[in-house]
Protein backbone atom coordinates (compact mmCIF):
# COMPACT_ATOMS: atom_id res chain seq x y z
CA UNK A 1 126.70 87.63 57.52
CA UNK A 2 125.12 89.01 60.41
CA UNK A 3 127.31 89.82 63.26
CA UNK A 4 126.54 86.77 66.36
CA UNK A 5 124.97 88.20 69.29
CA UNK A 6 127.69 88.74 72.31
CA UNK A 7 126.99 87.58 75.59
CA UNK A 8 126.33 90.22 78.15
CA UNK A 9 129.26 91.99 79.76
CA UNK A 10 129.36 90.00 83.98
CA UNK A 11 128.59 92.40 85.99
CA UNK A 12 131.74 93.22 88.71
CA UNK A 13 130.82 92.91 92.18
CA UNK A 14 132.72 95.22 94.30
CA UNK A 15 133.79 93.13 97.89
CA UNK A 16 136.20 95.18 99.08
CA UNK A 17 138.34 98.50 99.70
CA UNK A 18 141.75 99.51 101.24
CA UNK A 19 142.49 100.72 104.14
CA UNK A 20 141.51 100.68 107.49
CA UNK A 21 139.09 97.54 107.87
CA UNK A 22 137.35 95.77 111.04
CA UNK A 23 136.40 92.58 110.19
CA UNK A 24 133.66 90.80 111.57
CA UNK A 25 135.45 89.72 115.16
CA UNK A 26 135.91 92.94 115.92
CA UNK A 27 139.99 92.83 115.03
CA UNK A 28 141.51 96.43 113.30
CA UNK A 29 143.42 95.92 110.09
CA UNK A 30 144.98 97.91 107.59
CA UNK A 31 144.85 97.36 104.26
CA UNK A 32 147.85 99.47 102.03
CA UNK A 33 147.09 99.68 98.33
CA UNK A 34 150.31 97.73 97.55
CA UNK A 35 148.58 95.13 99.65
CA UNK A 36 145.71 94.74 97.65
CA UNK A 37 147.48 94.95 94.38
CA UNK A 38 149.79 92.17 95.43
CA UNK A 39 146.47 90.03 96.20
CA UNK A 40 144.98 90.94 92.93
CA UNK A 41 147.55 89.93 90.90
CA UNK A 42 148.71 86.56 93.00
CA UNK A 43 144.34 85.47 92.50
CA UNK A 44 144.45 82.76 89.98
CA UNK A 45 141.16 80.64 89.88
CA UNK A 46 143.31 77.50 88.18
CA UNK A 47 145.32 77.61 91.37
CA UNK A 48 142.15 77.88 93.72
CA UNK A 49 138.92 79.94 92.33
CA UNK A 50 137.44 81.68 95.37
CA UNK A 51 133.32 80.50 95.00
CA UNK A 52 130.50 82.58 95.33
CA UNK A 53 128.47 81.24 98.88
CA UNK A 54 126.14 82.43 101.17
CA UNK A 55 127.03 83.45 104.59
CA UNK A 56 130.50 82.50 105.68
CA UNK A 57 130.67 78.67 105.00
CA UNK A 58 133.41 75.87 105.58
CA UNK A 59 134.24 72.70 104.08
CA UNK A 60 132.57 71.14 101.67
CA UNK A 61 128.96 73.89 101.55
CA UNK A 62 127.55 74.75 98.02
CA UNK A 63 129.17 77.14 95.78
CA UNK A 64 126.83 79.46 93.52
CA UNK A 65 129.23 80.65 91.32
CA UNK A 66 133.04 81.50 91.33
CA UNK A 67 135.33 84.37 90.82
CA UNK A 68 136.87 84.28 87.76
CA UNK A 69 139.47 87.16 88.22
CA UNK A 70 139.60 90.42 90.37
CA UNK A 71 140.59 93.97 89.99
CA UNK A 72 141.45 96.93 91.34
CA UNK A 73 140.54 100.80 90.92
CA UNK A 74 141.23 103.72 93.42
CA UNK A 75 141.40 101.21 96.28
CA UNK A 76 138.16 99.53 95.26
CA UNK A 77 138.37 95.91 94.86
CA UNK A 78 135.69 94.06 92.22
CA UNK A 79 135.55 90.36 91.38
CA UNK A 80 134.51 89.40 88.17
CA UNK A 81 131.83 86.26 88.60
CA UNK A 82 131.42 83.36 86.31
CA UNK A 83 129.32 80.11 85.95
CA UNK A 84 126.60 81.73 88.26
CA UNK A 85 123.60 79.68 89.14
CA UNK A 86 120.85 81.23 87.20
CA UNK A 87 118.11 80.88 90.30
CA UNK A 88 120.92 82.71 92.92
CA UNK A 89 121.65 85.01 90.34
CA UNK A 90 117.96 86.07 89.76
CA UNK A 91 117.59 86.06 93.88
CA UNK A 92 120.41 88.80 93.92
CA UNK A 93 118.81 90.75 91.85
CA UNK A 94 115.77 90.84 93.46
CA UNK A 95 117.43 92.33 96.30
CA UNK A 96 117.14 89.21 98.64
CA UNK A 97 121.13 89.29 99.25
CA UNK A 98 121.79 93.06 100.32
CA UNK A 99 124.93 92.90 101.91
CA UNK A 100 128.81 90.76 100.23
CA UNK A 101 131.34 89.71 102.63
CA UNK A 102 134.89 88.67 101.76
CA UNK A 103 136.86 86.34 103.25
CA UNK A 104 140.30 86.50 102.85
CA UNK A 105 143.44 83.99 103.64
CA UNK A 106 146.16 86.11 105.52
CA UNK A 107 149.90 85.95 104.80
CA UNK A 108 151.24 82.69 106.17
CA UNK A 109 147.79 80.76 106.34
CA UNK A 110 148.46 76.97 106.21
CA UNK A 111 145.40 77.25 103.57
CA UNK A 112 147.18 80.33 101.60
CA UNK A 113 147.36 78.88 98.33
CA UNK A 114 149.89 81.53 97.58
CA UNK A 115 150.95 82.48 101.32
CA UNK A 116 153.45 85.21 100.26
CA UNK A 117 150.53 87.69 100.76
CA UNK A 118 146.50 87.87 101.17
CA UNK A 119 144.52 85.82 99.35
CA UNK A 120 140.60 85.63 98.39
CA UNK A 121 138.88 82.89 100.25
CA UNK A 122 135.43 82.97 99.65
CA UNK A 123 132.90 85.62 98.65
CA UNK A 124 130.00 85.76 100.87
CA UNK A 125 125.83 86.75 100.36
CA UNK A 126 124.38 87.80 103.48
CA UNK A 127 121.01 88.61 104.10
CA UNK A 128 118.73 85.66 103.02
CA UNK A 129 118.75 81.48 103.87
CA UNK A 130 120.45 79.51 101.30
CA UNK A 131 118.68 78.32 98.35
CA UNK A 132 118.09 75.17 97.97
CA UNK A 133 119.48 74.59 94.39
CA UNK A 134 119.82 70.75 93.53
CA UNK A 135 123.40 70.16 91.36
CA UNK A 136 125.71 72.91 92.52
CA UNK A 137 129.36 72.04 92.53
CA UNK A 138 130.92 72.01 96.61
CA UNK A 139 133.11 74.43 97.49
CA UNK A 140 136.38 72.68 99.02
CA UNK A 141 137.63 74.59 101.99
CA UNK A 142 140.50 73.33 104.18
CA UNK A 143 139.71 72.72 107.58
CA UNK A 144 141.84 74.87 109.25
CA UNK A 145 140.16 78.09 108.45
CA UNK A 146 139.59 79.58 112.05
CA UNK A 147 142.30 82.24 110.67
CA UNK A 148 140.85 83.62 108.01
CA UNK A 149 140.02 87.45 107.85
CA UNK A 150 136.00 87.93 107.05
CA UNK A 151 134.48 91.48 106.04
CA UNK A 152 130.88 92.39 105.66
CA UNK A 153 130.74 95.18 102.86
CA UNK A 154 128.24 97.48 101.68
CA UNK A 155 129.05 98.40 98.54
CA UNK A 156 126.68 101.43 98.47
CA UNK A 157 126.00 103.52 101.71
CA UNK A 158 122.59 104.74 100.67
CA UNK A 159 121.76 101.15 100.02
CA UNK A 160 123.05 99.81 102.88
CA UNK A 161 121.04 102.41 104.69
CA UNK A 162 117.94 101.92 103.57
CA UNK A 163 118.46 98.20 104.15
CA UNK A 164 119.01 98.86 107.84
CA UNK A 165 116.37 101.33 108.10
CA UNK A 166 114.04 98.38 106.60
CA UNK A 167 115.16 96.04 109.11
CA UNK A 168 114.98 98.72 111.96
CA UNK A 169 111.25 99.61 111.00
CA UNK A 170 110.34 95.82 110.57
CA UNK A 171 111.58 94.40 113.86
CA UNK A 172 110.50 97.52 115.61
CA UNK A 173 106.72 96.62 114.40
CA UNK A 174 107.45 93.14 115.16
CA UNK A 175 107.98 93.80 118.72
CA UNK A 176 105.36 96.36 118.93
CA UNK A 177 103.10 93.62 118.07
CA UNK A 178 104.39 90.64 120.31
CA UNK A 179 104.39 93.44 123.67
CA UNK A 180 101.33 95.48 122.81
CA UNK A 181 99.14 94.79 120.01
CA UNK A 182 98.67 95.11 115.95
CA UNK A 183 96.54 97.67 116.24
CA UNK A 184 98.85 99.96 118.19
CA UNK A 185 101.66 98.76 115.85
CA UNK A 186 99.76 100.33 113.38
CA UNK A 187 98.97 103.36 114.86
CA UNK A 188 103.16 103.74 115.19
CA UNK A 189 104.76 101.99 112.57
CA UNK A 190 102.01 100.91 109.82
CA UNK A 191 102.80 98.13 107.43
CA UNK A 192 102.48 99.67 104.61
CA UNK A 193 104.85 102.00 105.64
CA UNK A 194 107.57 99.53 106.19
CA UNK A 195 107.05 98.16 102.77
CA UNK A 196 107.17 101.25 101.20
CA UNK A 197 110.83 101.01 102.78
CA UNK A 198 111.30 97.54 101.51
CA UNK A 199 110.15 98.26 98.42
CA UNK A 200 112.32 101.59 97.93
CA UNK A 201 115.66 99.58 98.93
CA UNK A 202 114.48 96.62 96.49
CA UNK A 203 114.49 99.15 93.58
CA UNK A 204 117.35 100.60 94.79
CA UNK A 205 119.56 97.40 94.49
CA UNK A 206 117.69 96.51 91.28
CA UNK A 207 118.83 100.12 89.51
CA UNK A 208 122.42 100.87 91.22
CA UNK A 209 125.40 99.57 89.68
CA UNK A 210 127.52 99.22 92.39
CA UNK A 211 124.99 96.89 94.25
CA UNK A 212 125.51 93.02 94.77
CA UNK A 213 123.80 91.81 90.86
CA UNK A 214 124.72 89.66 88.49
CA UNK A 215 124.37 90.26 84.58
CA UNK A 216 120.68 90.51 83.15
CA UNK A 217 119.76 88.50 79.97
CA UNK A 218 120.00 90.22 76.97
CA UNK A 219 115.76 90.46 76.98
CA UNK A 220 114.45 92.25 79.25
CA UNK A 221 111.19 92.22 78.39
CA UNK A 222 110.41 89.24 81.26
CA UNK A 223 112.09 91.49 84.13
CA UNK A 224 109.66 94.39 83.21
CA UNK A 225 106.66 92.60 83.32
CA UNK A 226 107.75 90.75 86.83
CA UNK A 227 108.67 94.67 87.79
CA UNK A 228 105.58 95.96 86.85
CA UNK A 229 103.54 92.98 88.38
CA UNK A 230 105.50 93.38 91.51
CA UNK A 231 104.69 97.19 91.31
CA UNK A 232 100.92 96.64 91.14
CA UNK A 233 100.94 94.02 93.75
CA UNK A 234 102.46 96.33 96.35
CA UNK A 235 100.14 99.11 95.34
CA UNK A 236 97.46 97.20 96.10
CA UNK A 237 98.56 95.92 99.25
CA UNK A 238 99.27 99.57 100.52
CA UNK A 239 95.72 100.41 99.32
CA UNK A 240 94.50 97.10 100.88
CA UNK A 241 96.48 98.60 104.33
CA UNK A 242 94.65 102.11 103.96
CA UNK A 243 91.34 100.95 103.49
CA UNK A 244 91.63 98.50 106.73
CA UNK A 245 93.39 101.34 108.63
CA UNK A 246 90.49 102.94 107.45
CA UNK A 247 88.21 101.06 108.49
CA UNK A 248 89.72 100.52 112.20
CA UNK A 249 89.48 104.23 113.00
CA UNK A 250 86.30 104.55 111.76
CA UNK A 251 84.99 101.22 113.95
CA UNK A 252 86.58 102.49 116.95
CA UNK A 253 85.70 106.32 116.72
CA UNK A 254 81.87 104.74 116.46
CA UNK A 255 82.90 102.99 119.65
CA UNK A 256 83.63 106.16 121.01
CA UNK A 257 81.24 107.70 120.28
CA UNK A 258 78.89 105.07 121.50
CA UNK A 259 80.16 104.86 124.70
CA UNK A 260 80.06 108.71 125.02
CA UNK A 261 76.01 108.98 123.64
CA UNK A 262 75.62 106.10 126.89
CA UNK A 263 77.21 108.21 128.82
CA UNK A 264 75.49 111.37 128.07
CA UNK A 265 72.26 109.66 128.89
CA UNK A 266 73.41 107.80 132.17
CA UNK A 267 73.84 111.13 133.17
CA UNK A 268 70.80 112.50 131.86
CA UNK A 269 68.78 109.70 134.18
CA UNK A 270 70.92 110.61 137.39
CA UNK A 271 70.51 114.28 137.10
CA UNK A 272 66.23 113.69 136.48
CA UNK A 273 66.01 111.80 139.08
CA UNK A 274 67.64 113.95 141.45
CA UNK A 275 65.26 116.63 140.35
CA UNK A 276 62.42 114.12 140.73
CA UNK A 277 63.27 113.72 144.44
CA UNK A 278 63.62 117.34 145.12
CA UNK A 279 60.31 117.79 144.05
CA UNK A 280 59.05 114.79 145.80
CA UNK A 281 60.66 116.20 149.27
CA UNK A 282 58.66 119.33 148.59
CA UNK A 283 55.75 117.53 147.90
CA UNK A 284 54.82 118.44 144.54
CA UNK A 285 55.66 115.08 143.14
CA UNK A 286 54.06 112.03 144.21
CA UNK A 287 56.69 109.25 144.85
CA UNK A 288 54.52 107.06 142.55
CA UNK A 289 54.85 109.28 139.78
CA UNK A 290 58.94 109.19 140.08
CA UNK A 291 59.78 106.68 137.29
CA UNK A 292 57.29 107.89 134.61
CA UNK A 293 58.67 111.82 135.29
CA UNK A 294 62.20 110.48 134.90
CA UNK A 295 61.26 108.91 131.79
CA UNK A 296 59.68 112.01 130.31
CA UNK A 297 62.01 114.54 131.51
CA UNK A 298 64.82 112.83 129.96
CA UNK A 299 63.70 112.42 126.87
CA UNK A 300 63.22 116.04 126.26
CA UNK A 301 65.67 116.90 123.13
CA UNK A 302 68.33 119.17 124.63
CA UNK A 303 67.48 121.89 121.51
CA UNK A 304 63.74 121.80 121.97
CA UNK A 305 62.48 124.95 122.43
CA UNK A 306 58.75 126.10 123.98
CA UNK A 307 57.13 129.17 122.01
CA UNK A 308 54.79 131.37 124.17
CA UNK A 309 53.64 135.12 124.54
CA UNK A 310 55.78 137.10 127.53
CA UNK A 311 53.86 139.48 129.72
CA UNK A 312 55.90 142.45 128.01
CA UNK A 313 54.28 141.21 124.75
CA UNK A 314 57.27 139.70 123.58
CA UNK A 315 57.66 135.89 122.38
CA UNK A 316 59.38 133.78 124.81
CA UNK A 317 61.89 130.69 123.12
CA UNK A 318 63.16 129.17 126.43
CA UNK A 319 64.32 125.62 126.07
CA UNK A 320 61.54 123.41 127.51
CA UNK A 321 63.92 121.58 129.67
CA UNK A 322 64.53 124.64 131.33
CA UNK A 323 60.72 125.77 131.27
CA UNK A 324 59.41 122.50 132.58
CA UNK A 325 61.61 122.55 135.37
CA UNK A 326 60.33 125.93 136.16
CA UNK A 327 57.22 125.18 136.03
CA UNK A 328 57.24 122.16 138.30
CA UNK A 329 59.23 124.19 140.75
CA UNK A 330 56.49 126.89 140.91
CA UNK A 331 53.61 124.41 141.44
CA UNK A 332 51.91 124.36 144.84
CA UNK A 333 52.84 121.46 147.81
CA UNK A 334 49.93 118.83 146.57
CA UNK A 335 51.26 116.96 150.18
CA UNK A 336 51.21 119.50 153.11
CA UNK A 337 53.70 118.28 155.87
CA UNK A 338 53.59 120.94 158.49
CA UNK A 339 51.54 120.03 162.05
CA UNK A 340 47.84 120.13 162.24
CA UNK A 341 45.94 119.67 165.58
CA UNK A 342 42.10 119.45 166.03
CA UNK A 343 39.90 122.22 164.89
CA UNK A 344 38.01 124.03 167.53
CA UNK A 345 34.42 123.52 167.30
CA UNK A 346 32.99 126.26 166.03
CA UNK A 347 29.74 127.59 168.26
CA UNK A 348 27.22 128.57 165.65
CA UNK A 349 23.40 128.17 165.30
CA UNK A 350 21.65 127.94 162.64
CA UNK A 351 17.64 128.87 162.69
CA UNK A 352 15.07 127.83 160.17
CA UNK A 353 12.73 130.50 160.46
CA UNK A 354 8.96 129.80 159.98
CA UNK A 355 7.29 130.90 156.67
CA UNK A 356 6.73 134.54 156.30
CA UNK A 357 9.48 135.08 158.93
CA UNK A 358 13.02 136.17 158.87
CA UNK A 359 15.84 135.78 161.32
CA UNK A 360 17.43 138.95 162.37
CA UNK A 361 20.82 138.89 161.22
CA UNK A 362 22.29 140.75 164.22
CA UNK A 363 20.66 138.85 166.65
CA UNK A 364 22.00 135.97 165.34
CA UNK A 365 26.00 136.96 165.61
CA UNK A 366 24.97 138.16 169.15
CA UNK A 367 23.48 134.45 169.81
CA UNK A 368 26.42 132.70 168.33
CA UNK A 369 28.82 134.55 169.88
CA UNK A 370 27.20 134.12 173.41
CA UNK A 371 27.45 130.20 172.60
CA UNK A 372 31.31 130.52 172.01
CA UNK A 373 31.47 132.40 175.49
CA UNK A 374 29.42 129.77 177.42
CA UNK A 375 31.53 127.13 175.72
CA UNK A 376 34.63 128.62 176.33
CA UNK A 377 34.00 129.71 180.34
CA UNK A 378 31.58 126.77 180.97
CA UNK A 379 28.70 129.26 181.98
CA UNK A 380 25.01 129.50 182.00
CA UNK A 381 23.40 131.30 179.02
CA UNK A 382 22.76 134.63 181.58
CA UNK A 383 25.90 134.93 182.24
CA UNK A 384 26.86 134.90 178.88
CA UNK A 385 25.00 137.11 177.54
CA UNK A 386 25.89 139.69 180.06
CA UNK A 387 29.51 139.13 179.51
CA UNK A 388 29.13 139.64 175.91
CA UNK A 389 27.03 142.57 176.36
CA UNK A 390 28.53 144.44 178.44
């Protein structure tokens, strides 16, 4: 006959360890091994079974599951689980409960069911809200539990680490974006990034053995494929992140660079113009002709180039920016602005000379220049002539 299949072995949660403890007020304790001994061996679930909760309940809050016996190993404590709920068990797993607490009754308790020494209240799953799981048996505390002795405890410090880090990284963004914005959240602390971290402890509590877990069915075959789907579904959300981190930079280095091209040419315009009215106060620009040489001038491409033979016989590259403002420069006052008085009226004579006849050349620079003399000293002709003459 073929041999039944055997239910998998539970899977021991370890809640606690010896020695010096702070529990979750703050108060110091020490925990001997005889101590802990003592409170393994007293547990007895028929007497009062210590349930499996989230967070640190009282009275009458849902139980997940119960410890069906505990143990203990070089000072480390484990609890052996039973009648789990298969939903909590499968959110464990996941990683959605990081961190176990447990509660303990100290010696003399009114609750104590055995008050001789310390005894397992409850066993706590921090990290998550409750499920809401319809059917789950209470879990009866007594009322007068404001005594008990509570312990968070990571079971693995790498874990635990990478938990906090997650947390860390996560609010961190969070607050980035609530004070400044998501896009400079992003530039600090990208999403993906924190994921990653998420992801990393998620795998991490999935594959250790000393992490908070329950037993996995014997098939595994579901688990993978979830695992696998999970795995693609954060790949392509990191992608996803990259391309629209991507995508920002590139949108705001164009706005950069737009705002620097507008730049460039607001300056371009400023410096023409001023050229414009240096040439306009030297008068080889009409002020009429100001916008239109603006215009041109600064459209000239900055590596345009004017090719032309050099008096040495040379060819000549300058950049026709340059040449064009040397050239305007060099161009003659087309508005003269210096003082002008009236011209003196210039004493000449002019003779048409009959046919055949010619005027003596000589004679006539003597004539005109006795005319300037007689205009100049208001004197008869005789006179002038004398004067000039002489």
């Amino acid at each position: 006959m073929p041999k039944p299949a055997s239910s998998p072995e539970p899977k021991l949660l370890e809640i606690f360890r010896t020695g010096q403890q702070t529990d979750v007020t703050g108060r110091t304790w020490n925990f001997t091994e005889a101590d802990m001994q003592a409170a393994v061996a007293a547990y007895d679930p028929t007497l009062f079974a210590a349930p499996l909760v989230v967070g640190h309940p009282t009275l009458n809050d849902p139980a997940y599951g119960w410890v069906n016996k505990l143990d203990i190993k070089d000072g480390l404590i484990t609890a052996e689980p039973k009648d789990v709920e298969a939903q909590f068990a499968a959110l464990v797993n996941e990683g959605r409960f990081p961190k176990m607490s447990a509660s303990w009754f100290p010696p003399g308790h009114s609750a104590n069911p055995k008050p001789e020494g310390w005894y397992l209240r409850h066993v706590g799953f921090l990290g998550a809200a409750a499920p809401a799981l319809p059917g789950l048996k209470p879990a009866s505390f007594a009322a007068d539990d404001k005594d008990v002795v509570t312990f968070d405890f990571a079971a693995s410090h790498a874990d635990n680490a990478l938990w906090s880090i997650s947390r860390l990284a996560r609010s961190m963004r969070d607050w980035m974006i609530g004070k400044f914005s998501l896009e400079e959240a992003d530039q600090v602390i990208p999403d993906y990034l924190v994921r990653d971290v998420e992801t990393a402890h998620t795998q991490a509590m999935s594959s250790s053995a000393v992490t908070p877990g329950f037993a996995a069915p014997e098939s595994s075959a579901d688990a993978d494929k979830a695992a696998a789907q999970q795995q693609s579904a954060d790949f392509a959300a990191r992608e996803n992140d990259l391309a629209a981190r991507e995508a920002s930079l590139q949108a705001r280095e164009q706005q950069t660079a737009t705002r620097e091209q507008q730049a460039q040419a607001a300056a371009r315009l400023t410096d023409c113009a001023s050229f414009a009215e240096q040439l306009i106060t030297s008068g080889q620009l009409l002020p009429r002709e100001k916008d239109a040489f603006v215009s041109f001038m600064a459209h000239i491409p900055d590596d345009s180039v004017v090719s032309f033979a050099a008096e040495d016989g040379s060819t000549a590259t300058p950049k026709t920016n340059d040449w064009f403002r040397g050239f305007m420069q060099a161009l003659p006052a087309r508005v003269p602005f210096g003082e002008r008085g009236a011209a003196e009226p210039e004493a000449t004579a002019s003779f048409a000379a009959p046919a055949g006849y010619t005027v003596n050349p000589d004679r006539l620079e003597l004539h005109n220049k006795v005319l300037a003399y007689q205009a100049q000293h208001k004197c008869d002709y005789s006179t002038a002539v004398s004067a000039v003459s002489s």
